[in-house]
C-alpha atoms as a PDB file:
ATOM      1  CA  UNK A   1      46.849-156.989 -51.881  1.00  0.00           C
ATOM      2  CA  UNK A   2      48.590-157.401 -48.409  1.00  0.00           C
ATOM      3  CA  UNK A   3      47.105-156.399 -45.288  1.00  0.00           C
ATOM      4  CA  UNK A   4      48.594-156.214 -41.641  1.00  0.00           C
ATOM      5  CA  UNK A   5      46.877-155.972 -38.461  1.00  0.00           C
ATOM      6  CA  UNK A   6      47.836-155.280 -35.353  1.00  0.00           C
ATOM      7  CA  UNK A   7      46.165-154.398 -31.517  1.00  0.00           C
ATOM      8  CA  UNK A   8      46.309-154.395 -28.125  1.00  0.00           C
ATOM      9  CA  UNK A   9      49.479-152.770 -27.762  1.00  0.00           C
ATOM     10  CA  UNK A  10      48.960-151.600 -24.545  1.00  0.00           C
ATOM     11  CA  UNK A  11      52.112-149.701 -23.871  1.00  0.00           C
ATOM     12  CA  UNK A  12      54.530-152.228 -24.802  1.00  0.00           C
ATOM     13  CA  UNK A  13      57.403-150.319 -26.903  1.00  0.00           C
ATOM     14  CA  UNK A  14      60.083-153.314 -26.879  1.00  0.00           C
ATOM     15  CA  UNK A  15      57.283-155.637 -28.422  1.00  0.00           C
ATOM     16  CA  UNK A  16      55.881-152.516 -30.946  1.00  0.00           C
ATOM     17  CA  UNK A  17      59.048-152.098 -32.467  1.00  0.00           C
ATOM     18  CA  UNK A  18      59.205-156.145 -32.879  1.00  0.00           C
ATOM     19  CA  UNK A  19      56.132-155.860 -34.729  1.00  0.00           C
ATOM     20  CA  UNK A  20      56.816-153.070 -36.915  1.00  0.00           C
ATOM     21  CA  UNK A  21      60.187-154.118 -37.938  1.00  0.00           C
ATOM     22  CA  UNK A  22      58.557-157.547 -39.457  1.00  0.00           C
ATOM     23  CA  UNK A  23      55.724-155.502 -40.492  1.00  0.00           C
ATOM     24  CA  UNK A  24      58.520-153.456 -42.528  1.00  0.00           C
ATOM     25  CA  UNK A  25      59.920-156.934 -44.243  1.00  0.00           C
ATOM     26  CA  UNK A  26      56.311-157.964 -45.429  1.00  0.00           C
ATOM     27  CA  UNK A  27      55.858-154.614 -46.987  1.00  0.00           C
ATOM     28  CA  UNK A  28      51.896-154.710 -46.731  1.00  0.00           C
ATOM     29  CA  UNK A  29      50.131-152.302 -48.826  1.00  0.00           C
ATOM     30  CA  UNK A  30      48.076-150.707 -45.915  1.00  0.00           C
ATOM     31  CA  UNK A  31      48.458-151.223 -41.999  1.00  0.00           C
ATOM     32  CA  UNK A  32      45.416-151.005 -39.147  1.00  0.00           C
ATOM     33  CA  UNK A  33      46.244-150.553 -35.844  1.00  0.00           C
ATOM     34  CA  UNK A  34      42.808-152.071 -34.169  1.00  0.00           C
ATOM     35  CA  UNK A  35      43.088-150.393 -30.824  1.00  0.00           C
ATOM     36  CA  UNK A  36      44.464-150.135 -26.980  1.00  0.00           C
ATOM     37  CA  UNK A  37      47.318-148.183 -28.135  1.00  0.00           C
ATOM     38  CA  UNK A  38      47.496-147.194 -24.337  1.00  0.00           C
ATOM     39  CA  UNK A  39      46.731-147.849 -21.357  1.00  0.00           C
ATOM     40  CA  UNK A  40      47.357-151.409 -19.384  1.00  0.00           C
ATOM     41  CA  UNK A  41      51.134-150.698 -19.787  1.00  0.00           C
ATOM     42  CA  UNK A  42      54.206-148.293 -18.771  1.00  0.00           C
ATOM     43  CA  UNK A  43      54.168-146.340 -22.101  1.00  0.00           C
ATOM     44  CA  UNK A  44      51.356-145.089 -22.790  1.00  0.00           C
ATOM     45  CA  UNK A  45      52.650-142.029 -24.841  1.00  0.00           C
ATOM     46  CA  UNK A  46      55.631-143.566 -26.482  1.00  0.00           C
ATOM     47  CA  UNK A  47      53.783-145.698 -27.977  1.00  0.00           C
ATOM     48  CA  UNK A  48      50.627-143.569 -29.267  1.00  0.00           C
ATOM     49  CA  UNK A  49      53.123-141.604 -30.805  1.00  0.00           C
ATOM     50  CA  UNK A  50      54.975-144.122 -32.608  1.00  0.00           C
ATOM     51  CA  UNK A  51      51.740-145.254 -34.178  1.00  0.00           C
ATOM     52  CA  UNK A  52      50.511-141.472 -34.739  1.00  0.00           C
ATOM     53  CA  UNK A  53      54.188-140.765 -36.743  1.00  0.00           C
ATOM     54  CA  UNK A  54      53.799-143.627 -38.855  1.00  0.00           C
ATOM     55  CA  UNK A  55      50.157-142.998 -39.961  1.00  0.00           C
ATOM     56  CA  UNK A  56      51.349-139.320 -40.724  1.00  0.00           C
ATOM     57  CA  UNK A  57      54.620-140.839 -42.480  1.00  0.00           C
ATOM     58  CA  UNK A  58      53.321-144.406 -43.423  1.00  0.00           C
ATOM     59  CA  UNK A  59      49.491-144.270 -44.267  1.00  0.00           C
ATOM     60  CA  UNK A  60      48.977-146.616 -40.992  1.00  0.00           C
ATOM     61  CA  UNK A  61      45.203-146.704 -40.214  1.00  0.00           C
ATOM     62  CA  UNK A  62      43.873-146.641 -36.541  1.00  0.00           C
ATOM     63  CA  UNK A  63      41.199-148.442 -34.924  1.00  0.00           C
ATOM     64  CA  UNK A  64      39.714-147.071 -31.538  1.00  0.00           C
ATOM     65  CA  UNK A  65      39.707-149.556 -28.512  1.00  0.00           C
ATOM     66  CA  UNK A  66      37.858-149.750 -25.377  1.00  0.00           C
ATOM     67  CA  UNK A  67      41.318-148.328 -23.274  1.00  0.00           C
ATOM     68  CA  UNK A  68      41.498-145.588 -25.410  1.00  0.00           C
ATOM     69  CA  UNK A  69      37.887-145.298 -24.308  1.00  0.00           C
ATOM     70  CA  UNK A  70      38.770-146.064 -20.532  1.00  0.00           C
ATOM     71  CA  UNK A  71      41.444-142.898 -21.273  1.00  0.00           C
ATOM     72  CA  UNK A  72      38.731-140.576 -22.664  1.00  0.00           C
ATOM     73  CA  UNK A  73      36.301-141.216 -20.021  1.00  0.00           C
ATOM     74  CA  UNK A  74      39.178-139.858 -17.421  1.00  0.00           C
ATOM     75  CA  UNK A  75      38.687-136.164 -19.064  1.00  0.00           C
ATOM     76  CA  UNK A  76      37.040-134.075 -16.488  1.00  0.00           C
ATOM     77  CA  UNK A  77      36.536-136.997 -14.452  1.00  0.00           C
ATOM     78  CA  UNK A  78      36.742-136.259 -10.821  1.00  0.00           C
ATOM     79  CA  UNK A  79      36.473-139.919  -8.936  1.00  0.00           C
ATOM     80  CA  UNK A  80      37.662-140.467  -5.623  1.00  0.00           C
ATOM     81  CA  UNK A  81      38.064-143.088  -2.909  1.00  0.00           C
ATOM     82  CA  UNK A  82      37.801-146.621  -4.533  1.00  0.00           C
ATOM     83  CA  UNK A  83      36.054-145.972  -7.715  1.00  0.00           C
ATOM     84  CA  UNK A  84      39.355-143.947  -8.699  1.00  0.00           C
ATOM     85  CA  UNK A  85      41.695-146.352  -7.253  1.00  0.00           C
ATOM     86  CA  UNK A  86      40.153-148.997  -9.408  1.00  0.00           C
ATOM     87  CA  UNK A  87      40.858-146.702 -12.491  1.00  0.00           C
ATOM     88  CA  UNK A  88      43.836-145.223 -11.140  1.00  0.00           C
ATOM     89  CA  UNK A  89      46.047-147.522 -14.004  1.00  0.00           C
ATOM     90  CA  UNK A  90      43.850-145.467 -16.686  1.00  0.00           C
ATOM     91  CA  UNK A  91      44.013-141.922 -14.916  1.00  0.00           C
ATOM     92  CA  UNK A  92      47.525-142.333 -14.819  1.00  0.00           C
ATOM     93  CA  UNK A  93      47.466-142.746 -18.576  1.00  0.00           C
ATOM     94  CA  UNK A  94      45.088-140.442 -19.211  1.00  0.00           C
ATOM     95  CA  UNK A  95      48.070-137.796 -17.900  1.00  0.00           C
ATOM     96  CA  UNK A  96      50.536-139.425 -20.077  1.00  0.00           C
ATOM     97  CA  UNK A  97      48.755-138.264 -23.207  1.00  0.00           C
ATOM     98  CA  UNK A  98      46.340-135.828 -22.201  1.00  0.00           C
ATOM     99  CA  UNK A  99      47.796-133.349 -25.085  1.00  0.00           C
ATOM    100  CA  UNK A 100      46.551-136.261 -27.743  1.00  0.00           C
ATOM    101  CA  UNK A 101      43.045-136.845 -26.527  1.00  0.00           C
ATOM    102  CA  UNK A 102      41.218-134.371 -28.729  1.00  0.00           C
ATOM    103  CA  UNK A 103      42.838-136.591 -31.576  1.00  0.00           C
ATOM    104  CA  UNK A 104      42.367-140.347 -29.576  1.00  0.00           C
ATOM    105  CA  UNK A 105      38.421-138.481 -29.313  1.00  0.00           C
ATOM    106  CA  UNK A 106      38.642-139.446 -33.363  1.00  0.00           C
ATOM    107  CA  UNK A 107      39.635-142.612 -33.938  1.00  0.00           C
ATOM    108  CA  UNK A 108      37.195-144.457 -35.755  1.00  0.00           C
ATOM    109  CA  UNK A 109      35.068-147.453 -34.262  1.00  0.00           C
ATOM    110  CA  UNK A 110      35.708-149.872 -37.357  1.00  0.00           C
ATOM    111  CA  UNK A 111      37.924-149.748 -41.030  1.00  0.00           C
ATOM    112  CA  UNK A 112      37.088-151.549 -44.197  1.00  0.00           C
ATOM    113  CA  UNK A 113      39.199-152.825 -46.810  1.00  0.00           C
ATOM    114  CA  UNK A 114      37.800-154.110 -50.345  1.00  0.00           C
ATOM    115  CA  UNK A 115      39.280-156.066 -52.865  1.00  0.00           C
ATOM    116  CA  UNK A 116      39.043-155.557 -56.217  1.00  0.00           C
ATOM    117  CA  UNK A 117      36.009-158.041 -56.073  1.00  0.00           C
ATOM    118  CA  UNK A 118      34.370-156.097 -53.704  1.00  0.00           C
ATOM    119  CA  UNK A 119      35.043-158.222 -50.913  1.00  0.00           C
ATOM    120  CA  UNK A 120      35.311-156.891 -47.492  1.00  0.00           C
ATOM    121  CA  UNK A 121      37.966-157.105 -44.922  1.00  0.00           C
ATOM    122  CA  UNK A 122      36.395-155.238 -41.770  1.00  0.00           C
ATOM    123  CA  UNK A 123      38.373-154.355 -39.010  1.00  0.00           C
ATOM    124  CA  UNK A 124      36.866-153.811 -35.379  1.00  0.00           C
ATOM    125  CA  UNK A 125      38.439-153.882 -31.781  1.00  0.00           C
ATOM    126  CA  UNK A 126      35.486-155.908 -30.228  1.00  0.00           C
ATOM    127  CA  UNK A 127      32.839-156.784 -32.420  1.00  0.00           C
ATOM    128  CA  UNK A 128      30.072-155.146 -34.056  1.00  0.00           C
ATOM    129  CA  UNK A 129      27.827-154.663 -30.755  1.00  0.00           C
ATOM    130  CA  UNK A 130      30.471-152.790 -28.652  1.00  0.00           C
ATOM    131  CA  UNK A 131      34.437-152.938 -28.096  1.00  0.00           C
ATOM    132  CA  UNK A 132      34.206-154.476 -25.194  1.00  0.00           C
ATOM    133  CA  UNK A 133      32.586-157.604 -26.428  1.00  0.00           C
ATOM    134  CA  UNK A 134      35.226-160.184 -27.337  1.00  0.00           C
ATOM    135  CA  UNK A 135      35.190-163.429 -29.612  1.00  0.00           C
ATOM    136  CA  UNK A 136      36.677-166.257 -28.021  1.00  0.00           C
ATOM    137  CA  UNK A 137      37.306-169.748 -28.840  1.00  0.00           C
ATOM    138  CA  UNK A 138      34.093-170.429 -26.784  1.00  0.00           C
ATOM    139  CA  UNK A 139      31.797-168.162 -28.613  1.00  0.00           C
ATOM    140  CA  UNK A 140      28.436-169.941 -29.950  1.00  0.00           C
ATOM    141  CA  UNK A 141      27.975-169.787 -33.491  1.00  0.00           C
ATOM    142  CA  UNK A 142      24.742-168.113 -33.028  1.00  0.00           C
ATOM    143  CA  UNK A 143      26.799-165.257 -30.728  1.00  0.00           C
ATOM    144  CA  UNK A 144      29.524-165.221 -33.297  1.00  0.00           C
ATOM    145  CA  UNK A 145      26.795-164.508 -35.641  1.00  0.00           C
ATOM    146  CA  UNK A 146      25.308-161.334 -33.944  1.00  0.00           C
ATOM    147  CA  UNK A 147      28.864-160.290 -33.373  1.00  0.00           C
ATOM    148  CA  UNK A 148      30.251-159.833 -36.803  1.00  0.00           C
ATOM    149  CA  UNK A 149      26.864-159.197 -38.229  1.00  0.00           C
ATOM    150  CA  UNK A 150      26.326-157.852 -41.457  1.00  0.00           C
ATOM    151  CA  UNK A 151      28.692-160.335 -42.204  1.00  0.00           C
ATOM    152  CA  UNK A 152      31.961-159.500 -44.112  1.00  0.00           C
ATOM    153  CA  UNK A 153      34.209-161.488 -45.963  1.00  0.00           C
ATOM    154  CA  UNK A 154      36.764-161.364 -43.622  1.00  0.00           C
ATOM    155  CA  UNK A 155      36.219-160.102 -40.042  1.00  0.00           C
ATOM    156  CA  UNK A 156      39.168-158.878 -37.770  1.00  0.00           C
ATOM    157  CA  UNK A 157      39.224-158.277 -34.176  1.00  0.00           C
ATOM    158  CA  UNK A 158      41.336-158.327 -31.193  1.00  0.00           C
ATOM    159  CA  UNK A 159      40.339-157.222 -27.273  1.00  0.00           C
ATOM    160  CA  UNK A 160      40.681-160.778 -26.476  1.00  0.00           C
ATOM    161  CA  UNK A 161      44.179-160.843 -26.355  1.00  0.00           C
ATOM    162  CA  UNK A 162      43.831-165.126 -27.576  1.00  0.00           C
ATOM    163  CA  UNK A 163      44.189-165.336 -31.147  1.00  0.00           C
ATOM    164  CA  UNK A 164      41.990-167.021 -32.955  1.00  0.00           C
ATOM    165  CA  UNK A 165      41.050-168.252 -36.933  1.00  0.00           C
ATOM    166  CA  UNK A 166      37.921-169.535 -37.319  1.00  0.00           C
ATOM    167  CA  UNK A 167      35.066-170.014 -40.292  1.00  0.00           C
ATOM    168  CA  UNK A 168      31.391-169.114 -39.906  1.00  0.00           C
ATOM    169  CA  UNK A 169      29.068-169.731 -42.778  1.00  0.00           C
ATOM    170  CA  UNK A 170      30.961-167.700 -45.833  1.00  0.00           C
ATOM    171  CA  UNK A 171      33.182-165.275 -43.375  1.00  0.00           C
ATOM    172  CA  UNK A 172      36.851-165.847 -41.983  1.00  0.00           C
ATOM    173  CA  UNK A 173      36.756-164.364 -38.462  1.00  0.00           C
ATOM    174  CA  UNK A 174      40.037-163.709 -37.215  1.00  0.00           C
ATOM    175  CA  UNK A 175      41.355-162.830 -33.793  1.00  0.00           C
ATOM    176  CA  UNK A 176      44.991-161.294 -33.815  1.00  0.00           C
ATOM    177  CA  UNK A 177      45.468-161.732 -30.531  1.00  0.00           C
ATOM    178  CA  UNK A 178      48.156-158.820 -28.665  1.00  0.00           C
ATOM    179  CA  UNK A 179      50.907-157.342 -29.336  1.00  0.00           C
ATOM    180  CA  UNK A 180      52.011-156.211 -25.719  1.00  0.00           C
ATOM    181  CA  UNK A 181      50.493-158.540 -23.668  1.00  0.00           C
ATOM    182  CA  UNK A 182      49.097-162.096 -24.929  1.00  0.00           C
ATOM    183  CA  UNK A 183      46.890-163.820 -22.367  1.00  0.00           C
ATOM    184  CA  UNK A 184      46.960-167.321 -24.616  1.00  0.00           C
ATOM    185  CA  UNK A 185      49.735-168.652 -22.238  1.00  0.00           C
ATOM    186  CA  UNK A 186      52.976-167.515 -25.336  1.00  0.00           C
ATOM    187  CA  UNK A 187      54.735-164.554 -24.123  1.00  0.00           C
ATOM    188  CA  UNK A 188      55.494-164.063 -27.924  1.00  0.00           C
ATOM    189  CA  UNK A 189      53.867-161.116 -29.524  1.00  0.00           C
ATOM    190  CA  UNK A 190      51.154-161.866 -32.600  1.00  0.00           C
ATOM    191  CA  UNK A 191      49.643-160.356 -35.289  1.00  0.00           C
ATOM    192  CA  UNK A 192      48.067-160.533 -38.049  1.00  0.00           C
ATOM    193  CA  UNK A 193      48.635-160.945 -42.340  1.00  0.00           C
ATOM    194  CA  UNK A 194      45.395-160.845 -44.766  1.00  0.00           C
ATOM    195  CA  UNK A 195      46.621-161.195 -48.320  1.00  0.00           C
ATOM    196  CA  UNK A 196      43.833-160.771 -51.384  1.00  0.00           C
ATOM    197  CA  UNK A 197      44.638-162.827 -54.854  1.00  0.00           C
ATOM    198  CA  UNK A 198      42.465-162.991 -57.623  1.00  0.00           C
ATOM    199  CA  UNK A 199      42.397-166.886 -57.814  1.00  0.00           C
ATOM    200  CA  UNK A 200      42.181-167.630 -53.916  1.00  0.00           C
ATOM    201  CA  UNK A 201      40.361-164.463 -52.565  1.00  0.00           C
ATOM    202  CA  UNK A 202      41.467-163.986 -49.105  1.00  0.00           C
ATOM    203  CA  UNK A 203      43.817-165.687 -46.657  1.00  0.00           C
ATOM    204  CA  UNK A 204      44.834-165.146 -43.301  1.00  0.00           C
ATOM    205  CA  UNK A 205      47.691-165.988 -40.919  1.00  0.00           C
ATOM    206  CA  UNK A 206      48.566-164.936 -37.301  1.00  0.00           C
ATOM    207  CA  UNK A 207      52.676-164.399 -36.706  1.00  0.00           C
ATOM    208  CA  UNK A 208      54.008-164.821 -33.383  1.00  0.00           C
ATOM    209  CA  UNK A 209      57.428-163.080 -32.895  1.00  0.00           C
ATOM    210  CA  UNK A 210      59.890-162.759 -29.741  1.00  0.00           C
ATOM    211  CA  UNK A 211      60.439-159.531 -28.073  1.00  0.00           C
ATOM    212  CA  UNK A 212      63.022-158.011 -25.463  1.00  0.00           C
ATOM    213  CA  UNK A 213      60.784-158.478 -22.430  1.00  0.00           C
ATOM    214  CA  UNK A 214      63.610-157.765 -20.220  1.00  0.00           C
ATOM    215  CA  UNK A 215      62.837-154.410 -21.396  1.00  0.00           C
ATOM    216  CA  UNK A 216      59.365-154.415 -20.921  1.00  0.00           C
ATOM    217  CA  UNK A 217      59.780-155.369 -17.153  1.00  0.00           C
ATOM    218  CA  UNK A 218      62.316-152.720 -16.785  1.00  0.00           C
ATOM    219  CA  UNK A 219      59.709-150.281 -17.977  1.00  0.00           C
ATOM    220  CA  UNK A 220      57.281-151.276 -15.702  1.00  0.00           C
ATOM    221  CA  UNK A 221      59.166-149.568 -13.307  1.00  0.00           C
ATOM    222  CA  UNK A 222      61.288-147.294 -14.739  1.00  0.00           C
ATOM    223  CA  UNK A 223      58.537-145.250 -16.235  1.00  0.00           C
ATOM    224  CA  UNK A 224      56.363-144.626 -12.820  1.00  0.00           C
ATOM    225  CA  UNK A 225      53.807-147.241 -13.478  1.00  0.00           C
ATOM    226  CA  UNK A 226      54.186-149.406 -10.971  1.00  0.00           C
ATOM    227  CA  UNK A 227      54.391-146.108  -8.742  1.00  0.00           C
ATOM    228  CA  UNK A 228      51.624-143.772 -10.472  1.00  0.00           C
ATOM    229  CA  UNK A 229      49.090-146.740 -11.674  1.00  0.00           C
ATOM    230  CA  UNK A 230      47.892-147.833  -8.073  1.00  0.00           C
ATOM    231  CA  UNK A 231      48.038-151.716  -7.191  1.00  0.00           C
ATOM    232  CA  UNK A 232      46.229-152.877 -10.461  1.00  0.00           C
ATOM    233  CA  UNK A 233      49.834-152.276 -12.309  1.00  0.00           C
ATOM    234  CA  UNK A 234      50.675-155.122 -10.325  1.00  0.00           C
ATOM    235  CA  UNK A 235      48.230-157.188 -11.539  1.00  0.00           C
ATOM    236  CA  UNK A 236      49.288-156.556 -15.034  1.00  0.00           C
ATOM    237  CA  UNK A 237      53.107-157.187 -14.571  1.00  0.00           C
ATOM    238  CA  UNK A 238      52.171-160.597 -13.473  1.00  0.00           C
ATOM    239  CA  UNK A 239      49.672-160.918 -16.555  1.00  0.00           C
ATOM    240  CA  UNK A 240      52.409-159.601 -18.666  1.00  0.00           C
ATOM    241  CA  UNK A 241      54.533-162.524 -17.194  1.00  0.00           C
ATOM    242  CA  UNK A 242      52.494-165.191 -17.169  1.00  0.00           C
ATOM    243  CA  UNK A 243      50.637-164.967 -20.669  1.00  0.00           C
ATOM    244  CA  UNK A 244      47.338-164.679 -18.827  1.00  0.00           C
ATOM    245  CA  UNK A 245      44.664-162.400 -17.796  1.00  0.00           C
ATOM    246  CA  UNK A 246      44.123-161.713 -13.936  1.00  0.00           C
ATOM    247  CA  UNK A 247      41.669-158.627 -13.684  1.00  0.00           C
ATOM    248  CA  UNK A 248      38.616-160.787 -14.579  1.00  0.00           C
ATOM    249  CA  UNK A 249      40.164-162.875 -11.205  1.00  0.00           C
ATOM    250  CA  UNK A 250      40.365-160.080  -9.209  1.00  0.00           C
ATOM    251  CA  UNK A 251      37.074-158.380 -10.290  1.00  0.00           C
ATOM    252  CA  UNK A 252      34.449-161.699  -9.909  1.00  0.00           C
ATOM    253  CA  UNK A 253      35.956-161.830  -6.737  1.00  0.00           C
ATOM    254  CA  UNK A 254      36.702-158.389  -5.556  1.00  0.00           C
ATOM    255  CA  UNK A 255      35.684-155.793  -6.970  1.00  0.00           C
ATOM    256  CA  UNK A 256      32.023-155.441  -5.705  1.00  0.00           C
ATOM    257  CA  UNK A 257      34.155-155.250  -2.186  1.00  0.00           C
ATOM    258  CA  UNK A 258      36.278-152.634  -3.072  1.00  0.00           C
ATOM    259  CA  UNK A 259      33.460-150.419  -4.672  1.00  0.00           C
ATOM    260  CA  UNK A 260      31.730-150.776  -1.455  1.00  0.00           C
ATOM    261  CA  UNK A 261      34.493-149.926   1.095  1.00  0.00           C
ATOM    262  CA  UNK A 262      34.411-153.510   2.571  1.00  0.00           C
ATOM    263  CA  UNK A 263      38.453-153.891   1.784  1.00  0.00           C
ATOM    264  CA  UNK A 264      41.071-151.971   0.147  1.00  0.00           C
ATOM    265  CA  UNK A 265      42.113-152.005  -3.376  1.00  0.00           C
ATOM    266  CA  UNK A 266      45.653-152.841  -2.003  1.00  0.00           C
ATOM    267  CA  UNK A 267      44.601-155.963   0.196  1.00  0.00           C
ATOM    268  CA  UNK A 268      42.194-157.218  -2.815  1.00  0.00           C
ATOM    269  CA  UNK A 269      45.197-157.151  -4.969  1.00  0.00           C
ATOM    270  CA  UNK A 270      47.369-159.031  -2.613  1.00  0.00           C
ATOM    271  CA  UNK A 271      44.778-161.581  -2.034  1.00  0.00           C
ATOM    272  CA  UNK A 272      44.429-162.724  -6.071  1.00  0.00           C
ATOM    273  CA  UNK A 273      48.629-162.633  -5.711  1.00  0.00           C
ATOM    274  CA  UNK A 274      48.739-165.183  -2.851  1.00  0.00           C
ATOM    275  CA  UNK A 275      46.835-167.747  -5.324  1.00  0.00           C
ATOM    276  CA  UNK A 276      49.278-170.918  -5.459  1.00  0.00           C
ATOM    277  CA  UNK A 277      49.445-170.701  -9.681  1.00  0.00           C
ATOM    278  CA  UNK A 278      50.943-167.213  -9.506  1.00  0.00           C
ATOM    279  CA  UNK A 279      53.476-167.741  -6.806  1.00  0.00           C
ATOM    280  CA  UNK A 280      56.192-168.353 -10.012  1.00  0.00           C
ATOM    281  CA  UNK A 281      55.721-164.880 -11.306  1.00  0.00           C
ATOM    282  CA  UNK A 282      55.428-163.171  -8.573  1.00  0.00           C
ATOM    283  CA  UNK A 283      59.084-161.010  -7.555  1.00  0.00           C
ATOM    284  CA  UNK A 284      60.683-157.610  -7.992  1.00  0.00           C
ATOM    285  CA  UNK A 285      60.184-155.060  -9.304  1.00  0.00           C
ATOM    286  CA  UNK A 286      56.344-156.212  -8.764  1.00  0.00           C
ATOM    287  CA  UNK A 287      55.400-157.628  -5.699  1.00  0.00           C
ATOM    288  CA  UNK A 288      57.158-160.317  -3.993  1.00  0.00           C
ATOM    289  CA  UNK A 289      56.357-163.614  -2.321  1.00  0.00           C
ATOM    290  CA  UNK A 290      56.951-162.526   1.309  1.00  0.00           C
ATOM    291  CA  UNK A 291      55.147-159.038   0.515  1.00  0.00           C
ATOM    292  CA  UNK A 292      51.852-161.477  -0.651  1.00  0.00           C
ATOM    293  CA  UNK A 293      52.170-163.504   2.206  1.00  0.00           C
ATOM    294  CA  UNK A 294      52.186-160.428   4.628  1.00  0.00           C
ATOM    295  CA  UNK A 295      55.664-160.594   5.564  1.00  0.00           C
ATOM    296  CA  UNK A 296      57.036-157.018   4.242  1.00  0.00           C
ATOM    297  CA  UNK A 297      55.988-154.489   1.838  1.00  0.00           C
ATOM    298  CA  UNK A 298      55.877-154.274  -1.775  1.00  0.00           C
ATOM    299  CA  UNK A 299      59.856-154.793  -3.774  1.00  0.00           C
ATOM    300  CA  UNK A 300      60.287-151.983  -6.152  1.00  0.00           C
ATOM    301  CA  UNK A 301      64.228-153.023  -6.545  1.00  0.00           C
ATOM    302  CA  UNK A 302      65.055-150.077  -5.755  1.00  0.00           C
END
């Protein structure tokens, strides 16, 4: 029995079809995608349906994530001033695939595989308390405990975007990492392969695989993201770039501000960009080192 897992797409077509052409060679008898199909990227709805035709066409299973949440929670949601311009990345999603949110509404929290020994391979975007709560290399065991608790034979997450292997007591717990944007400092898309055998029960292995990411930068801007997000799309270009998460930066630094009036979203951003160990990512089409430093506006390269 072969099983492969992927998440945290996030938009990201060039690395999607990376994954799903390898996924293709393996021939795995059953695919989960464990959530953020959207959201946090330029193609939202390119990639949703991608995944959608291939669990009509293919069987592929779906997981949902805490963006698809962030998307859901922009129905009938009326925010203004900052509070919107802090979600404006997820609003502008939310329009991309407003058509498939009835459907998004009914994506499952968790999937569970068994073996033919009745061993379980359970599949969640977070962890068992909420899909916002990640596993990182950090974790206590006593956490890790609570967060994979009752405890499977195998437990899968992602969220993180780090990926992980690690053995607690009798379970594997396994972090896939991303797909479209890995914060573990290797631009290189990962996944992850479970395969069940009768003599060795269950194994796991993470694949990291090369993508076009001129492509990906292009359609940062070439789909309206950069344009229609707000100035948190900047943030996530440089992420994408550098391999590493910045909105955690921003918001134990900022955000509080910005919720409060005290300084603009915009000037927030720029701030977290002027931070000496991002000046090498920095450039069009996001923002550029002069435009951080105050010297002229945002470069779009247009």
């Amino acid at each position: 029995m072969k099983i492969a897992v992927i998440s945290d797409i996030h938009g990201n077509m060039p690395a999607l079809e990376t994954v799903t052409a390898d996924i293709e060679k393996w021939q795995p008898d059953q695919v989960i995608v464990d959530g953020d199909i959207v959201n946090r990227g330029p193609l939202s709805r390119e990639s949703l349906e991608w995944v959608l035709a291939r669990q009509s066409n293919d069987g592929w299973q779906i997981v949902k994530g805490n963006h698809e949440d962030y998307v859901l929670e922009c129905v009938n949601n009326q925010a203004v001033g900052p509070e919107f311009e802090v979600r404006q990345f997820a609003h502008w999603a939310y329009d991309q695939v407003v058509e498939f949110v009835p459907i998004i509404a009914q994506f499952p929290e968790q999937k569970s595989v068994f073996a033919p020994d009745g061993s379980e391979l359970r599949v969640v975007h977070g962890s068992m308390r909420d899909n916002r709560d990640g596993i990182y290399p950090q974790t206590t065991d006593k956490e890790l405990r609570e967060q994979i608790a009752p405890a499977p034979a195998v437990f899968v997450t992602g969220h993180t975007h780090r990926p992980l292997i690690r053995q607690i007591d009798e379970t594997t717990v396994v972090n896939i990492g991303s797909v479209g944007a890995s914060f573990d400092g290797n631009r290189e898309l990962s996944y992850g392969r479970f395969t069940w055998q009768p003599n060795t029960g269950w194994t796991a292995e993470i694949v990291r695989l090369p993508y076009d990411f001129s492509r990906i930068e292009a359609d940062y801007l070439t789909s309206g993201f950069l344009d229609g997000a707000g100035p948190m799309a900047q943030l996530m270009l440089v992420e994408l770039r550098r391999a590493g998460g910045l909105v955690y930066r921003w918001a134990s630094r900022h955000q509080d501000a910005v919720l409060a009036g005290k300084i603009s979203l915009s000037e927030s951003v720029r701030k977290v960009l002027q931070h000496e160990d991002l000046r090498p990512y920095l450039g069009a089409p996001g923002w550029s080192v002069e435009a951080v430093m105050g010297e002229r506006d945002l470069v779009d390269g247009r």
